[in-house]
Protein backbone atom coordinates (compact mmCIF):
# COMPACT_ATOMS: atom_id res chain seq x y z
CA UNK A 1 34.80 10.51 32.45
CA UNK A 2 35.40 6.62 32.41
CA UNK A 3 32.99 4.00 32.15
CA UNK A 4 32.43 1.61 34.97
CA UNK A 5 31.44 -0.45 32.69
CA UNK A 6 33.92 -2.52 30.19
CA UNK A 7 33.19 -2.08 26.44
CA UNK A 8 31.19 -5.37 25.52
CA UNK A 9 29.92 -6.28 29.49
CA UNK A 10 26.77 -6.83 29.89
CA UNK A 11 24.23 -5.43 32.59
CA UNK A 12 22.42 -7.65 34.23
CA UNK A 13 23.96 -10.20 32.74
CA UNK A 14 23.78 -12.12 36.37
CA UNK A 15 20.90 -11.20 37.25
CA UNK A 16 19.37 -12.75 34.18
CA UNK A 17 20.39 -15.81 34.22
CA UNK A 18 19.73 -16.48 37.45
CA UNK A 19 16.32 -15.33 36.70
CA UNK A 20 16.01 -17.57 33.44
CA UNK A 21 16.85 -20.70 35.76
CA UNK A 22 14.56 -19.87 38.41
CA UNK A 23 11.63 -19.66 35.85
CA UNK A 24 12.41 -21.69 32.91
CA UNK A 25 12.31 -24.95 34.66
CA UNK A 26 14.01 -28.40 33.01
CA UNK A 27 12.25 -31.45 31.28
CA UNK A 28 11.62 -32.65 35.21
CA UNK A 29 9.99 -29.28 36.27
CA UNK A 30 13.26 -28.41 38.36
CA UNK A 31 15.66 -25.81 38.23
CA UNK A 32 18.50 -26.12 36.06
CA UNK A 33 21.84 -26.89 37.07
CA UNK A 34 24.79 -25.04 35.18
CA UNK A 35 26.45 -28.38 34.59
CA UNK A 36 22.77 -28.92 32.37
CA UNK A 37 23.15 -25.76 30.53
CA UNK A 38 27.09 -26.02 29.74
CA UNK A 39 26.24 -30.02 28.38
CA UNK A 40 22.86 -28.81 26.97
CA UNK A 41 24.77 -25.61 24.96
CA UNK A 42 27.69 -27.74 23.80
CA UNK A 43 25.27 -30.54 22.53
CA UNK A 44 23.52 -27.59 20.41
CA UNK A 45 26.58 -26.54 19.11
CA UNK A 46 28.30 -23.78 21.53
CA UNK A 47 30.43 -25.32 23.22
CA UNK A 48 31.51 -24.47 26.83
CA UNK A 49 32.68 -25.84 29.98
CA UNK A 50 30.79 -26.61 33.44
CA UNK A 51 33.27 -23.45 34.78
CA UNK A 52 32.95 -21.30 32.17
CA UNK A 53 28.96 -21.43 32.20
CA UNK A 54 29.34 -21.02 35.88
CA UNK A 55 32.11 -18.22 35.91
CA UNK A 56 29.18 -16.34 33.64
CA UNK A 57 26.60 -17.00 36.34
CA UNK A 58 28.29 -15.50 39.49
CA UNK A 59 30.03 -12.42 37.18
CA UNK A 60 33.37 -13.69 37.45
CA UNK A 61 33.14 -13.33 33.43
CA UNK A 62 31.97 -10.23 32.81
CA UNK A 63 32.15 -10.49 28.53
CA UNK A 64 30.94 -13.81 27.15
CA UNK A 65 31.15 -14.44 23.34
CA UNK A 66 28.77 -13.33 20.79
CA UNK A 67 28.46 -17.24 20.38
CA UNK A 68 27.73 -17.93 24.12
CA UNK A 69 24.95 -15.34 24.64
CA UNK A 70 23.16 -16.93 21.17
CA UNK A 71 24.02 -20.15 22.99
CA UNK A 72 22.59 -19.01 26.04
CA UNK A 73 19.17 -17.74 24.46
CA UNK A 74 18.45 -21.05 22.54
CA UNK A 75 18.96 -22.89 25.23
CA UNK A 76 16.30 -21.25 27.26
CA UNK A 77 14.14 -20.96 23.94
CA UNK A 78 14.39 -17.21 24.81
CA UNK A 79 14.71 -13.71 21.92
CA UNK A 80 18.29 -13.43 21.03
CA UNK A 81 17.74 -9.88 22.14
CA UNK A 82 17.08 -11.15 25.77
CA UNK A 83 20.41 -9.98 27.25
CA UNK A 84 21.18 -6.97 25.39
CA UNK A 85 17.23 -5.12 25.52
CA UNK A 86 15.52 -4.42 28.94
CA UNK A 87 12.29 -4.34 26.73
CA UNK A 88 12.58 -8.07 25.22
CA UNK A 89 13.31 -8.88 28.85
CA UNK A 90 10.20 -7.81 30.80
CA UNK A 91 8.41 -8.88 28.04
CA UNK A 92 9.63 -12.48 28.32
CA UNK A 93 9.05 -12.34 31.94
CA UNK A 94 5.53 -11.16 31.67
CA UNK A 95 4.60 -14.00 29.04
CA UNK A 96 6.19 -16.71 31.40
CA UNK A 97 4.03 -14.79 34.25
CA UNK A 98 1.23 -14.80 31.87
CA UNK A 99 1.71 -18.83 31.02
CA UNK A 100 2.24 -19.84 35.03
CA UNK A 101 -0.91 -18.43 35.62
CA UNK A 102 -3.10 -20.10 32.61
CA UNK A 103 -1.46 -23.40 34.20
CA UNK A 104 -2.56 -23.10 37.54
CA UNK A 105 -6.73 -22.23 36.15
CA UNK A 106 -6.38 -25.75 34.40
């Protein structure tokens, strides 16, 4: 029986990073944009376009590069595991939970 999933997509892969921007806020405490993450990737050293970060975002692109998703993950200071482990992921969302929540008792 077929896959409906293509060899090297990744699930959730949306979802994701939508969820990193929503809770991994920029140097200004706002959300970033993708044109931030495409210059903020290339200036680390993985280059890619305003589109391409964007075609990632809304699933248009459903296989990014071994080099994007690494690009991706140090961007957002996040496991390199982050996309590809459902584990690493609620565990990074239950740390940044965790850190909101120490902030807010200051």
């Amino acid at each position: 029986m077929p896959s409906s999933q293509s060899s090297g997509e990744i699930p959730e892969l949306v979802e994701s990073m939508e969820w990193l921007r929503d809770n991994i806020p920029n140097d200004s405490g706002w959300r970033y944009t993708w044109a931030e993450i495409a210059d903020g990737m290339t200036e680390m050293g993985f280059p890619i376009t305003r589109s391409g970060i964007h075609h990632l975002a809304t699933g248009r692109t459903k296989i990014p590069s071994a080099a994007t998703i690494y690009g991706l993950t140090r961007f957002f200071g996040v496991p390199a595991d982050f996309f590809f482990n459902p584990d690493t992921r609620v565990q990074v969302r239950e740390t940044r939970e965790l850190l909101g929540r120490m902030r807010t008792d200051d």
